[in-house]
PDB file of N, CA and C in Angstrom:
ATOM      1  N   UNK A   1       4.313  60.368 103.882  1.00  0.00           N
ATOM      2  CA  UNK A   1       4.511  61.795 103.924  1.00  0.00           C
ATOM      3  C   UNK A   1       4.625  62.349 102.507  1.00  0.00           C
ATOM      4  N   UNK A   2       5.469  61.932 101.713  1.00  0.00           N
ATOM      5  CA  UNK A   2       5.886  62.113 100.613  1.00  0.00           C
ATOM      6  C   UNK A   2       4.261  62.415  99.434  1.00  0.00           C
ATOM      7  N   UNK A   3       3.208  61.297  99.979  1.00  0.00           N
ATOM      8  CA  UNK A   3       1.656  61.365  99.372  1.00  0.00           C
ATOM      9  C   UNK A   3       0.954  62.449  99.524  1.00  0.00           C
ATOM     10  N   UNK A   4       1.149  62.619 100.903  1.00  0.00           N
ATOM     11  CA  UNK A   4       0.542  63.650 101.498  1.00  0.00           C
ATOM     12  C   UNK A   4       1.012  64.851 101.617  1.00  0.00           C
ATOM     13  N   UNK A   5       2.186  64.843 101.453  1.00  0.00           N
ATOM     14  CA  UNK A   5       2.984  66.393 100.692  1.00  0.00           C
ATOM     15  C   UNK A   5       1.602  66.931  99.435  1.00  0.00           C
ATOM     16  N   UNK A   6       2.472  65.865  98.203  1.00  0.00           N
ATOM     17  CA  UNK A   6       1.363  66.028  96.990  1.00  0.00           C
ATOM     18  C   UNK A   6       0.066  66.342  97.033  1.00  0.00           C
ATOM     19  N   UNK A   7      -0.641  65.467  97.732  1.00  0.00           N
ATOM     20  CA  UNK A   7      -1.973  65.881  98.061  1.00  0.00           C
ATOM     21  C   UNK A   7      -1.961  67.197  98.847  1.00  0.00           C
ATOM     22  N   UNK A   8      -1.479  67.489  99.132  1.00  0.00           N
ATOM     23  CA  UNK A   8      -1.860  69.099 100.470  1.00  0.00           C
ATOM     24  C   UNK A   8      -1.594  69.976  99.368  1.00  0.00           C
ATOM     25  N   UNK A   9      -0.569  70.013  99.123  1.00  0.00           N
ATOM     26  CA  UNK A   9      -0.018  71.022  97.390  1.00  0.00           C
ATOM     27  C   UNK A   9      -0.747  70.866  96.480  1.00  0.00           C
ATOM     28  N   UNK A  10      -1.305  70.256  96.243  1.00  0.00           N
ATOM     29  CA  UNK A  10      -2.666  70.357  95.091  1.00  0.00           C
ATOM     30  C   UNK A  10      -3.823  70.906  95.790  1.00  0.00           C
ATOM     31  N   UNK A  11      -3.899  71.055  96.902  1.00  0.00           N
ATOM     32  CA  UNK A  11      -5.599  71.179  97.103  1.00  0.00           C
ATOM     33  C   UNK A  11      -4.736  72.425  97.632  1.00  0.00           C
ATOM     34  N   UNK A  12      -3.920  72.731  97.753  1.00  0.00           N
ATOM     35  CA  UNK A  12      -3.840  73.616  98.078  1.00  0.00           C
ATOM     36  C   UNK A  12      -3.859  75.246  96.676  1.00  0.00           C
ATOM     37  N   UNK A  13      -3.480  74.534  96.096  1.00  0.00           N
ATOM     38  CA  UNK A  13      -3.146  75.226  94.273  1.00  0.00           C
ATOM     39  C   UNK A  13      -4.673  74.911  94.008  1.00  0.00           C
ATOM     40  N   UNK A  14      -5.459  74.514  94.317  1.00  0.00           N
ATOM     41  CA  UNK A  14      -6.800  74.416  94.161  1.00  0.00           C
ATOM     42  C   UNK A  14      -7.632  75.207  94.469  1.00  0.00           C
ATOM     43  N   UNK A  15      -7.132  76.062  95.593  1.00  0.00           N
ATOM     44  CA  UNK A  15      -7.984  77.056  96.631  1.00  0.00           C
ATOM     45  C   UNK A  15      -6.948  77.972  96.085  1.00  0.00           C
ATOM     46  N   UNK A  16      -5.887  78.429  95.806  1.00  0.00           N
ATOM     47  CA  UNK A  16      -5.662  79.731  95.170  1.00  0.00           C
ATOM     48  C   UNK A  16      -4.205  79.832  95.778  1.00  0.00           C
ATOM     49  N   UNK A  17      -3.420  78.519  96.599  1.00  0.00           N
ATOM     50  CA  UNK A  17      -2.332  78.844  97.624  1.00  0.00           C
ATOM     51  C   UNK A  17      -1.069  78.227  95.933  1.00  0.00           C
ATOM     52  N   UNK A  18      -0.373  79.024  96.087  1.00  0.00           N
ATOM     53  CA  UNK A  18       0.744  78.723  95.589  1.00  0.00           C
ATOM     54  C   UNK A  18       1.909  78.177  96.908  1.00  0.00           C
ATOM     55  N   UNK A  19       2.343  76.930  96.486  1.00  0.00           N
ATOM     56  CA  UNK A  19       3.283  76.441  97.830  1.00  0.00           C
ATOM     57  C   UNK A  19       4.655  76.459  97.249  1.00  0.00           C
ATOM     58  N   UNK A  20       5.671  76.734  97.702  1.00  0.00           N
ATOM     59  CA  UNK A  20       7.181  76.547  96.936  1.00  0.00           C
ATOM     60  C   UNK A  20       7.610  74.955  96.863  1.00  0.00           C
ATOM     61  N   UNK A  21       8.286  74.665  95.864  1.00  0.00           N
ATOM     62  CA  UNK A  21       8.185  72.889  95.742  1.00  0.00           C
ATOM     63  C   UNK A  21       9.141  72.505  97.240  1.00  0.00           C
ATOM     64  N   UNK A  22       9.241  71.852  97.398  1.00  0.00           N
ATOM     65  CA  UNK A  22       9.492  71.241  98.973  1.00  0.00           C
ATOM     66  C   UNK A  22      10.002  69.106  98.699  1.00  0.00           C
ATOM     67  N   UNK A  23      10.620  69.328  99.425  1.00  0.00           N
ATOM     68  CA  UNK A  23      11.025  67.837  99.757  1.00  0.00           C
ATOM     69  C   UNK A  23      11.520  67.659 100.741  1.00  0.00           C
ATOM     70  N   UNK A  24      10.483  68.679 102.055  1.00  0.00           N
ATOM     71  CA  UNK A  24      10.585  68.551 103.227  1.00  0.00           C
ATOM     72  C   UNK A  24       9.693  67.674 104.070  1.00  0.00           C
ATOM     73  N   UNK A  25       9.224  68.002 105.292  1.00  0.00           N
ATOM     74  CA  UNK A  25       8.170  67.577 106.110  1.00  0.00           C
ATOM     75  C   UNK A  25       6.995  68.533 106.054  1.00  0.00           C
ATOM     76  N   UNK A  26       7.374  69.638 105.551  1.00  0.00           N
ATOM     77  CA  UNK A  26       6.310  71.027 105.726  1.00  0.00           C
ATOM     78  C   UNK A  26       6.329  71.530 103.908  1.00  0.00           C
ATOM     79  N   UNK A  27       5.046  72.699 104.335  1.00  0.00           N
ATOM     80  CA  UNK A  27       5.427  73.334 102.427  1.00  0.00           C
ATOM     81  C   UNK A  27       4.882  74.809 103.294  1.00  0.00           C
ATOM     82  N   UNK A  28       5.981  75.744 102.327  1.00  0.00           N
ATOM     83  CA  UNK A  28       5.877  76.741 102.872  1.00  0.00           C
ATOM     84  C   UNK A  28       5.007  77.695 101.545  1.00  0.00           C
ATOM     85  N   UNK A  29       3.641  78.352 102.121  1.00  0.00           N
ATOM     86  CA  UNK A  29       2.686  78.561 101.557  1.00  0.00           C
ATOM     87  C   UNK A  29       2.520  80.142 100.977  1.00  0.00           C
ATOM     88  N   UNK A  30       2.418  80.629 100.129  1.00  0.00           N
ATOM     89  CA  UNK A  30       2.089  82.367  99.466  1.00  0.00           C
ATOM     90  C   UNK A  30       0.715  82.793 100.158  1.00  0.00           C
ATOM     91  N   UNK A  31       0.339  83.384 101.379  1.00  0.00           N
ATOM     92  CA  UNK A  31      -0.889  83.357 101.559  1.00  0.00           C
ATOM     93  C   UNK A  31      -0.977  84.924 101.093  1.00  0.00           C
ATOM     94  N   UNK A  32      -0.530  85.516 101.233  1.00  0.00           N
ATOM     95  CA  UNK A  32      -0.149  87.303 100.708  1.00  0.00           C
ATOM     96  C   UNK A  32      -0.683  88.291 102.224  1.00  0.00           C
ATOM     97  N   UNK A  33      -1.619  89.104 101.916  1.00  0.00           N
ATOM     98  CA  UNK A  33      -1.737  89.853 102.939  1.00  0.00           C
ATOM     99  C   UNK A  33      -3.107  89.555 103.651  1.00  0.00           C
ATOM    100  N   UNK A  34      -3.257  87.683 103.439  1.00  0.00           N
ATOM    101  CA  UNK A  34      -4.069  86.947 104.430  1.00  0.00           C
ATOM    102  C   UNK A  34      -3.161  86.431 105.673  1.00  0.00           C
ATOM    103  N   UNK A  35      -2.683  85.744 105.294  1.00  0.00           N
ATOM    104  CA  UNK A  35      -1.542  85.367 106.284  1.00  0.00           C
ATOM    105  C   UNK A  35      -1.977  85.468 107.641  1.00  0.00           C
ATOM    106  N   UNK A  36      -2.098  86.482 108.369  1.00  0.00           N
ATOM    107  CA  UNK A  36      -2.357  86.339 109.482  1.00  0.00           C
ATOM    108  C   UNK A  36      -3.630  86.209 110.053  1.00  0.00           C
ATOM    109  N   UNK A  37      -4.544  86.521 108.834  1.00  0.00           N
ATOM    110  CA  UNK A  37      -6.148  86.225 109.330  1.00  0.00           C
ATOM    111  C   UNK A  37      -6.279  84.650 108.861  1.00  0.00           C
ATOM    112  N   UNK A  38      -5.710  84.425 108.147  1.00  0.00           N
ATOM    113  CA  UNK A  38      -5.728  82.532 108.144  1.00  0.00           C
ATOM    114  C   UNK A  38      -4.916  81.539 108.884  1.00  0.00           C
ATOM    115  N   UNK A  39      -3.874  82.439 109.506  1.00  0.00           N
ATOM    116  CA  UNK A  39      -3.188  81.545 110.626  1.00  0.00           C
ATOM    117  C   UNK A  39      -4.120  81.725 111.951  1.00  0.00           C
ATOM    118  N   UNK A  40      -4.236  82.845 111.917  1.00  0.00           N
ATOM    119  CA  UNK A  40      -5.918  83.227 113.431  1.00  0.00           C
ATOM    120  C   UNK A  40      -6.847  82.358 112.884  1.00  0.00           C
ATOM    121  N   UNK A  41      -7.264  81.596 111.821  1.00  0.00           N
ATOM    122  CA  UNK A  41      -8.968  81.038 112.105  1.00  0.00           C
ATOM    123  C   UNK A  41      -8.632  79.557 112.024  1.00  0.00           C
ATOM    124  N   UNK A  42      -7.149  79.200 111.518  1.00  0.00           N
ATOM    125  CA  UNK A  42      -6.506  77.730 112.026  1.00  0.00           C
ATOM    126  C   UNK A  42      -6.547  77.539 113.184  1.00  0.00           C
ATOM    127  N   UNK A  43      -5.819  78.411 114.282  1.00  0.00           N
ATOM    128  CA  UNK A  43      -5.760  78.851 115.233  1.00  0.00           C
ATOM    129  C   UNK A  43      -6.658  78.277 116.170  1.00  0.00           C
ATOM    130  N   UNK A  44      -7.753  78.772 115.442  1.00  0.00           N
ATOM    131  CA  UNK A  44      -9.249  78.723 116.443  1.00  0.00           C
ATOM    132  C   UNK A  44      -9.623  77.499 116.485  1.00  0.00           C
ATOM    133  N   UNK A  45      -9.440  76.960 115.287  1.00  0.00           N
ATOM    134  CA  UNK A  45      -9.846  75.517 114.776  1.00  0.00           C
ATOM    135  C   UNK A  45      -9.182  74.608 115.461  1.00  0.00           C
ATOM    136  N   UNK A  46      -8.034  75.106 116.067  1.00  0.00           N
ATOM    137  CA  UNK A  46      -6.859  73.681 117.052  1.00  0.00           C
ATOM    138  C   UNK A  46      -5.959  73.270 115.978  1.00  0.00           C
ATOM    139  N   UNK A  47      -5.492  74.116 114.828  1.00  0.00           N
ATOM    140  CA  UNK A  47      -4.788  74.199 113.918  1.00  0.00           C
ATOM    141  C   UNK A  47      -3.302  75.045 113.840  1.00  0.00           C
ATOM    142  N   UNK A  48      -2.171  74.143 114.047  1.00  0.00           N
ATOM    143  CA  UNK A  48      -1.053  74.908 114.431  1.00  0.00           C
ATOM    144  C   UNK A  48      -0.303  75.308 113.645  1.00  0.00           C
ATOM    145  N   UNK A  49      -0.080  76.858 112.575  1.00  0.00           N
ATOM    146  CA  UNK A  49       1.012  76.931 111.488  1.00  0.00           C
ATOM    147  C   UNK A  49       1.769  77.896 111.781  1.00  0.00           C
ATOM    148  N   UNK A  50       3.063  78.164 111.511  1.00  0.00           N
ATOM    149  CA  UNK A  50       3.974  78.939 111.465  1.00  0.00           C
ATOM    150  C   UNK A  50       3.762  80.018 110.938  1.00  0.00           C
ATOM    151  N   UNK A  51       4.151  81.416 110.779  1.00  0.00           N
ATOM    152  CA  UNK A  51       4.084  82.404 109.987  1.00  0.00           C
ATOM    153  C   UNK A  51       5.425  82.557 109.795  1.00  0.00           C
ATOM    154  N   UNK A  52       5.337  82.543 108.455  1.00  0.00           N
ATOM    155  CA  UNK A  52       6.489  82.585 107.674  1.00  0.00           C
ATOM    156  C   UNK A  52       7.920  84.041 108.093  1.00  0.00           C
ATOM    157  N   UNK A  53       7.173  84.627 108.368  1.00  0.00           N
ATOM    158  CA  UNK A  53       8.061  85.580 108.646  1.00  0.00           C
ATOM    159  C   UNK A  53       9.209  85.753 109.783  1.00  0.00           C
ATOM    160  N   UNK A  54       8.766  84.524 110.306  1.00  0.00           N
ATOM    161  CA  UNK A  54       9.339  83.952 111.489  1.00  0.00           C
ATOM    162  C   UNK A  54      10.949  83.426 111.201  1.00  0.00           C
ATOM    163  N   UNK A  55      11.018  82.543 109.761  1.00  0.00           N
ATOM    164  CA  UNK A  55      11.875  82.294 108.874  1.00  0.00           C
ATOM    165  C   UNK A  55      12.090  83.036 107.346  1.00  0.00           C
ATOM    166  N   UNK A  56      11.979  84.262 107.542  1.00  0.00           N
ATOM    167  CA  UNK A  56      12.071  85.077 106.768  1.00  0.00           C
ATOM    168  C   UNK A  56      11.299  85.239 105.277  1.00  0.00           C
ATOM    169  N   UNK A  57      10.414  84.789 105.677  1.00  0.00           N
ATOM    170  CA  UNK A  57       8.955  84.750 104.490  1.00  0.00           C
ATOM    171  C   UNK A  57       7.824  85.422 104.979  1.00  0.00           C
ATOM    172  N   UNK A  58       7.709  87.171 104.720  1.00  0.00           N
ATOM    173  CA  UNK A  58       6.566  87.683 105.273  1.00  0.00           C
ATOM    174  C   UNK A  58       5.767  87.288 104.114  1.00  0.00           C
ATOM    175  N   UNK A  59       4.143  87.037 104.967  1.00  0.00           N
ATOM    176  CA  UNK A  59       2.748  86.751 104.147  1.00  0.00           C
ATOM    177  C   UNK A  59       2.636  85.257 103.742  1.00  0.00           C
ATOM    178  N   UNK A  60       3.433  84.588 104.346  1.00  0.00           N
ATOM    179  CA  UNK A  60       3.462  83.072 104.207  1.00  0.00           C
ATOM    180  C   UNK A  60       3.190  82.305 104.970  1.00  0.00           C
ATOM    181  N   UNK A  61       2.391  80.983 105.201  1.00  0.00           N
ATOM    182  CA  UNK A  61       2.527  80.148 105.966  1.00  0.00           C
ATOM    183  C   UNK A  61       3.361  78.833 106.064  1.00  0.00           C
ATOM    184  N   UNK A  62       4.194  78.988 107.237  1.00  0.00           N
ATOM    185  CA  UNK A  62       4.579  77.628 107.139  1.00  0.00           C
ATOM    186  C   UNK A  62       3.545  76.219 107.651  1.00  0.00           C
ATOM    187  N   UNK A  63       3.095  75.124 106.982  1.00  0.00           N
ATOM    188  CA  UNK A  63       2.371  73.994 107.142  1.00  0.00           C
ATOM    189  C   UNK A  63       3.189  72.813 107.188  1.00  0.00           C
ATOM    190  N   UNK A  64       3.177  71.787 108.623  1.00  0.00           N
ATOM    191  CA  UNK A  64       3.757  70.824 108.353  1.00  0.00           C
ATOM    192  C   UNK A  64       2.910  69.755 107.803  1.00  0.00           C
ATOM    193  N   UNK A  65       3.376  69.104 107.190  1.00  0.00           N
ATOM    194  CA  UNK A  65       2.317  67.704 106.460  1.00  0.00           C
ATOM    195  C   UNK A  65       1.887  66.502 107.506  1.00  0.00           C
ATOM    196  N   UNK A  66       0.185  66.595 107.494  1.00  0.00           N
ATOM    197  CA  UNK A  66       0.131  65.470 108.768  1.00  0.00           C
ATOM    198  C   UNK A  66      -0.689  64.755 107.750  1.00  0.00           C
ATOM    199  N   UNK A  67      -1.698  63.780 108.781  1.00  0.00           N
ATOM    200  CA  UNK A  67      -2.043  62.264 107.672  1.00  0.00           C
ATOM    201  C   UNK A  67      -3.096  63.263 107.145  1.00  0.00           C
ATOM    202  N   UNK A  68      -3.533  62.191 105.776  1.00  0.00           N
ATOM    203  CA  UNK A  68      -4.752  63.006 105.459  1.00  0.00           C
ATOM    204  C   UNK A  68      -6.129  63.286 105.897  1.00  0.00           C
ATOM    205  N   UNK A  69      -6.027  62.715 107.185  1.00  0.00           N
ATOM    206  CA  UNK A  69      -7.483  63.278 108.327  1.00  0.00           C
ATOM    207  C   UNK A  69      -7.297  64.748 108.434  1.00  0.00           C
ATOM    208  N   UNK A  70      -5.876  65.379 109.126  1.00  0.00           N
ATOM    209  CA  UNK A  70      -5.486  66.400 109.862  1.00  0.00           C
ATOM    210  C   UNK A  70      -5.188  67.476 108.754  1.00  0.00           C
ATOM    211  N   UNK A  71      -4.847  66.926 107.189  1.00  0.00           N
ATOM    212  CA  UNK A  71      -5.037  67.445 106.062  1.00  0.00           C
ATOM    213  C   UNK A  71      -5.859  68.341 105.408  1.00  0.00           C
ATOM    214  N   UNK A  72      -7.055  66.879 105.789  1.00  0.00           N
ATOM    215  CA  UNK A  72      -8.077  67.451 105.346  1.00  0.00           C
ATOM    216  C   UNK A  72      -8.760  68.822 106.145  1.00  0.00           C
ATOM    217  N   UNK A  73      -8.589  68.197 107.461  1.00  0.00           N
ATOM    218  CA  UNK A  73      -9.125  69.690 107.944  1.00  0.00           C
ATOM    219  C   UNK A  73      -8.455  70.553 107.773  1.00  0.00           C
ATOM    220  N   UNK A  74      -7.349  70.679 107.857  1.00  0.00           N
ATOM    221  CA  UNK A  74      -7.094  72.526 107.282  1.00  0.00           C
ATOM    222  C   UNK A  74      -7.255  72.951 106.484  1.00  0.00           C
ATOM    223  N   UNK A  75      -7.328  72.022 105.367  1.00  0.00           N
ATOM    224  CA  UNK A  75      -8.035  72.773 103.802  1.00  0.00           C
ATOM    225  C   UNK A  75      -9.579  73.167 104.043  1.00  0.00           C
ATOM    226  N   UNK A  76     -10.371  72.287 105.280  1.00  0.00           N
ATOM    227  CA  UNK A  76     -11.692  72.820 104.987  1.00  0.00           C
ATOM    228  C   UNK A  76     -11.619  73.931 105.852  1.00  0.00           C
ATOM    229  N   UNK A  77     -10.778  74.085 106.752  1.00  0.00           N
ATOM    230  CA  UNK A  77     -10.501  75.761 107.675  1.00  0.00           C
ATOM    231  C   UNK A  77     -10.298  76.643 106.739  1.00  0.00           C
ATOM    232  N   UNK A  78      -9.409  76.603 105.888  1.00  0.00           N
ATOM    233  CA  UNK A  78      -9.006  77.117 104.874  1.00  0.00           C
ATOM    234  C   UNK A  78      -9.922  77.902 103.569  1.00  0.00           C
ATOM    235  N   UNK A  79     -10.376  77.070 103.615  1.00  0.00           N
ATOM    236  CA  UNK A  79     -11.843  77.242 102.637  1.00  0.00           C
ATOM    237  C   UNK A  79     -13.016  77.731 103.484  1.00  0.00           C
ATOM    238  N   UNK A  80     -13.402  77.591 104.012  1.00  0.00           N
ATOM    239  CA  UNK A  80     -14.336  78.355 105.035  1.00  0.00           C
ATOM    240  C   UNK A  80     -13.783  79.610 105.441  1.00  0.00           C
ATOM    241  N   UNK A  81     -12.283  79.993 105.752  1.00  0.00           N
ATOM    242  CA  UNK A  81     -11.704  81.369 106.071  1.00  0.00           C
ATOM    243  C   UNK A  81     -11.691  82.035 105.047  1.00  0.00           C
ATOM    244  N   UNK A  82     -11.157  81.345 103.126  1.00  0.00           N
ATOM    245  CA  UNK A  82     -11.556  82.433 102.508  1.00  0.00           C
ATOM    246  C   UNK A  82     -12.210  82.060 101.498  1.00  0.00           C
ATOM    247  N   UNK A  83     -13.745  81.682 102.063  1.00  0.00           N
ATOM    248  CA  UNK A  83     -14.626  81.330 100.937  1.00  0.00           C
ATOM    249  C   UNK A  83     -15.653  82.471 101.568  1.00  0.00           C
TER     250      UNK A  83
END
């Protein structure tokens, strides 16, 4: 988990997401006033994230860290939603 934290937080700072540092199971993500059009096209994808505002972070996503198969695909959802 701890790998795959790192790895998700970089690719994620890669595509433009600032994540708050974390030494959780999840990283909670700056998506701004995407947020809800990138939690809708996860969504679609069979991709399950929190909206931050839920825990008092509007324009954020919450992401829990899975292996890097389930990783990988949300970064390429991710990138396809705002590429």
């Amino acid at each position: 988990m701890i790998r795959e934290r790192r790895f998700l937080s970089a690719e994620l700072s890669r595509l433009g997401f600032a994540a708050a540092p974390s030494q959780a199971n999840f990283l909670l993500v700056d998506a701004g006033g995407r947020a809800e059009a990138l939690r809708t096209a996860l969504l679609k994808d069979g991709i399950l994230v929190r909206d931050g505002t839920a825990v008092g972070f509007p324009g954020h996503l919450r992401i829990t860290i899975g292996t890097r198969e389930t990783n990988a695909r949300l970064l390429r959802t991710l990138e396809r939603a705002t590429g």
